[in-house]
PDB file of N, CA and C in Angstrom:
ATOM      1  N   UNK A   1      63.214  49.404 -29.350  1.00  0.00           N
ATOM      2  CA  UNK A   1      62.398  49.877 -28.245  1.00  0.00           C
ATOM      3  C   UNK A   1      63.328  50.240 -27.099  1.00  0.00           C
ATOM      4  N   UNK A   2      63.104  51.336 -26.432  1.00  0.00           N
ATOM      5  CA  UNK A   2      64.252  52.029 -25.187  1.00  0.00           C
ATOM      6  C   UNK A   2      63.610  51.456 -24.571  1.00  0.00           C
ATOM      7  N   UNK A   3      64.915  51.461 -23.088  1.00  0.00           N
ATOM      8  CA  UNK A   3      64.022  51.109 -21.924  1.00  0.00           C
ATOM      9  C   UNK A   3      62.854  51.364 -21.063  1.00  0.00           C
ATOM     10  N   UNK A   4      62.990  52.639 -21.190  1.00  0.00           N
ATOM     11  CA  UNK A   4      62.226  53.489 -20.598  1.00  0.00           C
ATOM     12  C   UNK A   4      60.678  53.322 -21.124  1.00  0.00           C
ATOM     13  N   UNK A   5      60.510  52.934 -22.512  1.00  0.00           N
ATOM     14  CA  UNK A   5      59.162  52.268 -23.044  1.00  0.00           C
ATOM     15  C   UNK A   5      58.839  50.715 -22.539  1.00  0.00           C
ATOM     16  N   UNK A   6      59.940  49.911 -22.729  1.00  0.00           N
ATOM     17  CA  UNK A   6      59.638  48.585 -21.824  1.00  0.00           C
ATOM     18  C   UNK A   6      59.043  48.800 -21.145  1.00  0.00           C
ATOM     19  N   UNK A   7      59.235  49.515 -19.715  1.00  0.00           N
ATOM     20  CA  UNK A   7      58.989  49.550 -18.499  1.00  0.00           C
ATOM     21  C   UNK A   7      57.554  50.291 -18.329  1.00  0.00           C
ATOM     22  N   UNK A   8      56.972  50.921 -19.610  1.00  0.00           N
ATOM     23  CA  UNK A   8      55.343  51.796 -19.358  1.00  0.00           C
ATOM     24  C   UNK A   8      54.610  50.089 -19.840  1.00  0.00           C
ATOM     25  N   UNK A   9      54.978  49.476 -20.397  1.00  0.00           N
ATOM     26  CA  UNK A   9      54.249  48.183 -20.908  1.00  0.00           C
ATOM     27  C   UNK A   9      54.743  47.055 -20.388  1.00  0.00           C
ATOM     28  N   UNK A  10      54.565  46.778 -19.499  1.00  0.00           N
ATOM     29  CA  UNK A  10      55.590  45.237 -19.396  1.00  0.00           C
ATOM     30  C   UNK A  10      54.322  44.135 -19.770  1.00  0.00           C
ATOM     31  N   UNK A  11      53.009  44.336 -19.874  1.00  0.00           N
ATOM     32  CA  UNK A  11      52.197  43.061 -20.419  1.00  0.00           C
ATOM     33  C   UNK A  11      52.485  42.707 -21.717  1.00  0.00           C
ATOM     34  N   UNK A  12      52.464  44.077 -22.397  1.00  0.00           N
ATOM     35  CA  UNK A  12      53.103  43.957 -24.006  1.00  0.00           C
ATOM     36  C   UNK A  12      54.715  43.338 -24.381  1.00  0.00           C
ATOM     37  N   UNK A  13      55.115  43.679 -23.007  1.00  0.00           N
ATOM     38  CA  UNK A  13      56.538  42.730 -23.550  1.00  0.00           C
ATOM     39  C   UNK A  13      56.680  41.691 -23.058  1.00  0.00           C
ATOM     40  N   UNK A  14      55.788  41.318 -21.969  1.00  0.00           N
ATOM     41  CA  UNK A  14      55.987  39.880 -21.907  1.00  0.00           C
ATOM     42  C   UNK A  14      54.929  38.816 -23.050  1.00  0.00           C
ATOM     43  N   UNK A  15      53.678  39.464 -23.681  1.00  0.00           N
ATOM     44  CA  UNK A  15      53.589  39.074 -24.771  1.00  0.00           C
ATOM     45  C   UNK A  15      54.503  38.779 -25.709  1.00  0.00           C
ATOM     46  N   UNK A  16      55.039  39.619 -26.110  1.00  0.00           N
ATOM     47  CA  UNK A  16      55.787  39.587 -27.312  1.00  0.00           C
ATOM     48  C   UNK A  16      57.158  38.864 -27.253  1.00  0.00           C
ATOM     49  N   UNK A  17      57.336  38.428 -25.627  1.00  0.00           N
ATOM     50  CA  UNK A  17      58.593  37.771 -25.460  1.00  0.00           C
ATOM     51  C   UNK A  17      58.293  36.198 -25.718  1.00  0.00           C
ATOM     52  N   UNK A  18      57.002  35.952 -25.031  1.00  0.00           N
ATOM     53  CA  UNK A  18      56.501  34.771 -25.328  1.00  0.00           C
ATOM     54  C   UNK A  18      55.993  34.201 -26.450  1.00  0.00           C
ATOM     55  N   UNK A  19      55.652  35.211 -27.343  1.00  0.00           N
ATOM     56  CA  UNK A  19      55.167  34.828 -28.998  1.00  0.00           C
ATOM     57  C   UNK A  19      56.499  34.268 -29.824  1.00  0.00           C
ATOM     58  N   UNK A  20      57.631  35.224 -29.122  1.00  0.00           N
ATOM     59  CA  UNK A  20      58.846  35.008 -30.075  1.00  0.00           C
ATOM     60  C   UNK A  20      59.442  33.775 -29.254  1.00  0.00           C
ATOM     61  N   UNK A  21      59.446  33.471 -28.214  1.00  0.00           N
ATOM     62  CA  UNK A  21      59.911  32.331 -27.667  1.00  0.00           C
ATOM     63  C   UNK A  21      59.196  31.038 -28.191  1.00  0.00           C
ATOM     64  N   UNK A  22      57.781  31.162 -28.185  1.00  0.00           N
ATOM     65  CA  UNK A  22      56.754  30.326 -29.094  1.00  0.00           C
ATOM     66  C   UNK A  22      56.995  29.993 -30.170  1.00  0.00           C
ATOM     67  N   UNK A  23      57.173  31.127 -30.715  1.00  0.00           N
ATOM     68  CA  UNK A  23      57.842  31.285 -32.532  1.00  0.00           C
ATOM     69  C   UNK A  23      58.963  30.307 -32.426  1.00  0.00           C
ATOM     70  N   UNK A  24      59.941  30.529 -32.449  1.00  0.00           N
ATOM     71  CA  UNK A  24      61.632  29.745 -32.436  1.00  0.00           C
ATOM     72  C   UNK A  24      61.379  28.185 -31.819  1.00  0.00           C
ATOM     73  N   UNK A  25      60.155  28.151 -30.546  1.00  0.00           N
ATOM     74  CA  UNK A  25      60.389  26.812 -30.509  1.00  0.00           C
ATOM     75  C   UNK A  25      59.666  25.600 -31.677  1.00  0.00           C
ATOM     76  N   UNK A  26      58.558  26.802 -32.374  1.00  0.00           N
ATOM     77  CA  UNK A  26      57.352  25.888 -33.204  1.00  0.00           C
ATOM     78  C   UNK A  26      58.621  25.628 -34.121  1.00  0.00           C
ATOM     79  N   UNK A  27      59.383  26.299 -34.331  1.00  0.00           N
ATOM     80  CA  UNK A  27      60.609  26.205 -35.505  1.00  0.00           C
ATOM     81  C   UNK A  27      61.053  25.195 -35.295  1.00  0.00           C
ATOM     82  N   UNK A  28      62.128  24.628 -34.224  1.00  0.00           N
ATOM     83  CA  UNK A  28      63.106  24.160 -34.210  1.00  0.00           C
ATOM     84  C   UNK A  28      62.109  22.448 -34.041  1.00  0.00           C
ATOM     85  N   UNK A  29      60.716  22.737 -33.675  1.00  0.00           N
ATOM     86  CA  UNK A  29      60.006  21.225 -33.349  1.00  0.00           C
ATOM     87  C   UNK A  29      59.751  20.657 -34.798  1.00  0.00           C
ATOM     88  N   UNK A  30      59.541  21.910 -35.815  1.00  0.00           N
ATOM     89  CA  UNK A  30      59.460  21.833 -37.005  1.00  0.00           C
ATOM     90  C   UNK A  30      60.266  21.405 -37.595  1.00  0.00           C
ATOM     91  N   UNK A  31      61.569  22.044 -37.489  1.00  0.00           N
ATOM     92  CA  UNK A  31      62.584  21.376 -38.085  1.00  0.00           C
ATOM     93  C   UNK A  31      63.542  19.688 -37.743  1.00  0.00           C
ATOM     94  N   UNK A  32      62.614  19.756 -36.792  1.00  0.00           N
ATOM     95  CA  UNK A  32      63.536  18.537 -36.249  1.00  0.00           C
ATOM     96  C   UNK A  32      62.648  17.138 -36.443  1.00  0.00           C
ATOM     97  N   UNK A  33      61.230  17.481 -36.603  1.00  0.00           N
ATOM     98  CA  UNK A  33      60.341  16.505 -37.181  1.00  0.00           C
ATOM     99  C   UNK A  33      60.673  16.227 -38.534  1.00  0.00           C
ATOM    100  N   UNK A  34      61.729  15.816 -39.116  1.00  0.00           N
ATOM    101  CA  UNK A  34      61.676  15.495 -40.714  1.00  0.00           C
ATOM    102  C   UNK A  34      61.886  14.362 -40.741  1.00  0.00           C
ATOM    103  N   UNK A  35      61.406  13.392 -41.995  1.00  0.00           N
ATOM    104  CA  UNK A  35      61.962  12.269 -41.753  1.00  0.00           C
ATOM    105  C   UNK A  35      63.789  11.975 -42.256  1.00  0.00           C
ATOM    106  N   UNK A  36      64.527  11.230 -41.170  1.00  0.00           N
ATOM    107  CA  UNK A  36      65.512  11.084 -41.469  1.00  0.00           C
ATOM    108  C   UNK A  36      66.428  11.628 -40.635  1.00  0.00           C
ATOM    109  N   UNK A  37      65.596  12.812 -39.995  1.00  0.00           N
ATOM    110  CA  UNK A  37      66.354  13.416 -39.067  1.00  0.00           C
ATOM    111  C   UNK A  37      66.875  13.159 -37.827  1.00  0.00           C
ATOM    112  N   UNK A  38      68.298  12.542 -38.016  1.00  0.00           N
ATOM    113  CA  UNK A  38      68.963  12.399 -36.710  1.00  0.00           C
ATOM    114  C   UNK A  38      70.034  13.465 -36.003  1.00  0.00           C
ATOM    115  N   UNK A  39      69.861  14.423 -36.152  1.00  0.00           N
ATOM    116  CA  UNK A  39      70.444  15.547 -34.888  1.00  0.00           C
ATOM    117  C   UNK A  39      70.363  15.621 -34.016  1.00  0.00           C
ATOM    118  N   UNK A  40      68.979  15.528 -33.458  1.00  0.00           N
ATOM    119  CA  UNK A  40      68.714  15.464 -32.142  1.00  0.00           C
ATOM    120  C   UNK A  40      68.291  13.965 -31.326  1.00  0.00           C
ATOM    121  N   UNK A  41      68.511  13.976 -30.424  1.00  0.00           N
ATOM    122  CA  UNK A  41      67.753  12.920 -29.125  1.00  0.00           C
ATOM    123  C   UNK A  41      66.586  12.190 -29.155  1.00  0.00           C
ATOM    124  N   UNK A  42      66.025  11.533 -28.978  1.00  0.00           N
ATOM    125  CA  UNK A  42      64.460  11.653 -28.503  1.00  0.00           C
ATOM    126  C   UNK A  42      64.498  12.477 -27.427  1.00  0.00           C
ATOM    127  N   UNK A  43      65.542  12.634 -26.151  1.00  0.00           N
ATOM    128  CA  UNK A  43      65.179  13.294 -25.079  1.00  0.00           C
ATOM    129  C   UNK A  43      65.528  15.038 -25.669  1.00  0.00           C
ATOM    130  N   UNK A  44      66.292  15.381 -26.690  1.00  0.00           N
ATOM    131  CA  UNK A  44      66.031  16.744 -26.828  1.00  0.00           C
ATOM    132  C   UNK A  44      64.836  17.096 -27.430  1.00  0.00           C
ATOM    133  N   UNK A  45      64.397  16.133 -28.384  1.00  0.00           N
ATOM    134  CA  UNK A  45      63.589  16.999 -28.771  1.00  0.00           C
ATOM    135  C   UNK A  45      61.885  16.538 -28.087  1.00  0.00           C
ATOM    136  N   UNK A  46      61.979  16.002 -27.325  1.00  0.00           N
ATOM    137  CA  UNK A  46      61.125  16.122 -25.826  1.00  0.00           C
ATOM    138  C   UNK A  46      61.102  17.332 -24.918  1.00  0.00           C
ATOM    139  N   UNK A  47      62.426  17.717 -24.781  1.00  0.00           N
ATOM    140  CA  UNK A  47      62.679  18.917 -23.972  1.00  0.00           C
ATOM    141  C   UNK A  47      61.801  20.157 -25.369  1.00  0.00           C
ATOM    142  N   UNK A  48      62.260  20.287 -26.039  1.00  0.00           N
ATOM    143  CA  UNK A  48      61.747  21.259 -27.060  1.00  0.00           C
ATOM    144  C   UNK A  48      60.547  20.890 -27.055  1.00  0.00           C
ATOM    145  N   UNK A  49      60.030  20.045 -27.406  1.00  0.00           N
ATOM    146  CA  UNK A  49      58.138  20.124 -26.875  1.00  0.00           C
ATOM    147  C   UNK A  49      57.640  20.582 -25.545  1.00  0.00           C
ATOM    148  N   UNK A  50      58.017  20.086 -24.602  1.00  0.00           N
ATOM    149  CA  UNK A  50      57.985  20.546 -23.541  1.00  0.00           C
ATOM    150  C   UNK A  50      57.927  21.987 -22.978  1.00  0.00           C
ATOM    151  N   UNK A  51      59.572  22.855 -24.118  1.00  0.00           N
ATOM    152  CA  UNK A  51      59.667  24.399 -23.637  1.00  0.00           C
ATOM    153  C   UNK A  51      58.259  24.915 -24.265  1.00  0.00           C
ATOM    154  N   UNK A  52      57.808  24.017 -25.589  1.00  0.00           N
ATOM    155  CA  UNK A  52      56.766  24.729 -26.230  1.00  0.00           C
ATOM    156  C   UNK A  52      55.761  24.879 -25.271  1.00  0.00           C
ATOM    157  N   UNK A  53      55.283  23.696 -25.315  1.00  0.00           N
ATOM    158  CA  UNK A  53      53.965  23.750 -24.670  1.00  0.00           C
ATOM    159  C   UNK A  53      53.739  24.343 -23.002  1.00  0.00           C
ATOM    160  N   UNK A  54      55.315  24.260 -22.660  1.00  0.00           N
ATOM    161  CA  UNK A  54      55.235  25.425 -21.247  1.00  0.00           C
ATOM    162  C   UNK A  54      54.842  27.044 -21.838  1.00  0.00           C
ATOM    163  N   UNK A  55      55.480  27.368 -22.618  1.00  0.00           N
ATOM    164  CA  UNK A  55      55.442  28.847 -23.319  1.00  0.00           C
ATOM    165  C   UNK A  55      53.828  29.245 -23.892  1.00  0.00           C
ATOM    166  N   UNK A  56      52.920  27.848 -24.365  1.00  0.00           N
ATOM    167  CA  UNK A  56      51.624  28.034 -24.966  1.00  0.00           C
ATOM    168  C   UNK A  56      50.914  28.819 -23.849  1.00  0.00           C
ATOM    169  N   UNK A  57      51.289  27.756 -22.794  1.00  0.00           N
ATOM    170  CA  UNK A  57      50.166  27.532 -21.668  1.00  0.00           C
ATOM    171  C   UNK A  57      50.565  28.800 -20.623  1.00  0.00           C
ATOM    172  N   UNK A  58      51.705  29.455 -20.663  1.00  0.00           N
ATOM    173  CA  UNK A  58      52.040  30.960 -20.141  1.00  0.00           C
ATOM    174  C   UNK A  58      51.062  31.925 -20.732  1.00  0.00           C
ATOM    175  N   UNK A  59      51.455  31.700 -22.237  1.00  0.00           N
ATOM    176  CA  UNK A  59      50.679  32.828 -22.989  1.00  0.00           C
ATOM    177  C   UNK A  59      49.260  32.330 -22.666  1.00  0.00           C
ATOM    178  N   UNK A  60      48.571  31.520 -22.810  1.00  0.00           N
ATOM    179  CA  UNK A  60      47.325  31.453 -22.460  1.00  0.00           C
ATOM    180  C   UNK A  60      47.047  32.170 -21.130  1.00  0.00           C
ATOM    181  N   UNK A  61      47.984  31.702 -19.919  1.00  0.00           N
ATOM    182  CA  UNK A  61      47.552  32.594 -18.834  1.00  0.00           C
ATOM    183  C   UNK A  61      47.457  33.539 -18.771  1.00  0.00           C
ATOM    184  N   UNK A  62      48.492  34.074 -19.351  1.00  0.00           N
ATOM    185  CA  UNK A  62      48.512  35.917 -19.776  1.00  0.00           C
ATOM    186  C   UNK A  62      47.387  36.251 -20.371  1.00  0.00           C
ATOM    187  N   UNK A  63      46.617  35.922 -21.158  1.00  0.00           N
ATOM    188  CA  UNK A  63      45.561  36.165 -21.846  1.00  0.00           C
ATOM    189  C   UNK A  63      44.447  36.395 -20.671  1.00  0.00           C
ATOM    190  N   UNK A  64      43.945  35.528 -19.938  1.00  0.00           N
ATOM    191  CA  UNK A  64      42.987  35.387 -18.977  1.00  0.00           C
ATOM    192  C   UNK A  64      43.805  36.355 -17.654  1.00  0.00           C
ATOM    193  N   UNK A  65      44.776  36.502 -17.143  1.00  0.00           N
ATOM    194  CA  UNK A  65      44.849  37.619 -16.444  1.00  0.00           C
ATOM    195  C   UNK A  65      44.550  39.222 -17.190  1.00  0.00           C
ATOM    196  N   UNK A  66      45.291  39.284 -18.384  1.00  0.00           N
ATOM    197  CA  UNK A  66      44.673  40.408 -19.003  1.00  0.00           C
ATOM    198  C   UNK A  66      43.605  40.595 -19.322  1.00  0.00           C
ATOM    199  N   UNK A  67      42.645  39.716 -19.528  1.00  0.00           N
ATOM    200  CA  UNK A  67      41.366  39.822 -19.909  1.00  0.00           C
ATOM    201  C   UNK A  67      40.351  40.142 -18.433  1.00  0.00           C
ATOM    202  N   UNK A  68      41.134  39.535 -17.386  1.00  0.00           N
ATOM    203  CA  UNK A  68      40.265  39.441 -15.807  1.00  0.00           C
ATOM    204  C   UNK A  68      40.526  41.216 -15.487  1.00  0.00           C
ATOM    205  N   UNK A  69      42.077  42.238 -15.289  1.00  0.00           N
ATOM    206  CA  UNK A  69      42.403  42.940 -15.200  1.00  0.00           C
ATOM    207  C   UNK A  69      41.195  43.709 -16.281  1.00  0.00           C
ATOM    208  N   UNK A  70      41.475  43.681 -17.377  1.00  0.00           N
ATOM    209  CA  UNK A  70      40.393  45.151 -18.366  1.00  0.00           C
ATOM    210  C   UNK A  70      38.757  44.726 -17.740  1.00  0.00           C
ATOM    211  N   UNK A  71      38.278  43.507 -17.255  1.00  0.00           N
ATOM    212  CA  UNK A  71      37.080  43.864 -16.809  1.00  0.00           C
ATOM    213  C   UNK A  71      36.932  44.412 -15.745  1.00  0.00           C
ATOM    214  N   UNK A  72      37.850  44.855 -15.221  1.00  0.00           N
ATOM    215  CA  UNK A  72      37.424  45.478 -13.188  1.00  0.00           C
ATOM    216  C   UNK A  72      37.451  47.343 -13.838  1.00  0.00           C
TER     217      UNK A  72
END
């Protein structure tokens, strides 16, 4: 995607920035929930829940501003 298309959509790319940010974190919460698994912290992988559920609750807002915006 050029820049010049970014910039006619920026709701669509901040969707899609947040799905893929969503994406990678459901991953890494995924992967780090196994049993046995000691790589990480308790406090990292706190922080990784955390980025998630900050990133859910963005995209949710985005949803309800876009949805408030197409009804006017």
């Amino acid at each position: 995607m050029s820049e010049s298309t970014k910039m006619d959509f920026p709701e669509l790319d901040l969707g899609l920035a947040l799905s893929k940010a969503e994406g990678n974190l459901n991953f890494l919460a995924q992967a780090t929930n196994t049993e046995g698994d000691q790589t990480l912290t308790i406090s990292q992988g706190m922080a990784i829940l955390d980025a998630l559920h900050a990133v859910q609750e963005a995209r949710k807002k985005l949803q309800v501003v876009l949805y408030e915006q197409r009804k006017k």
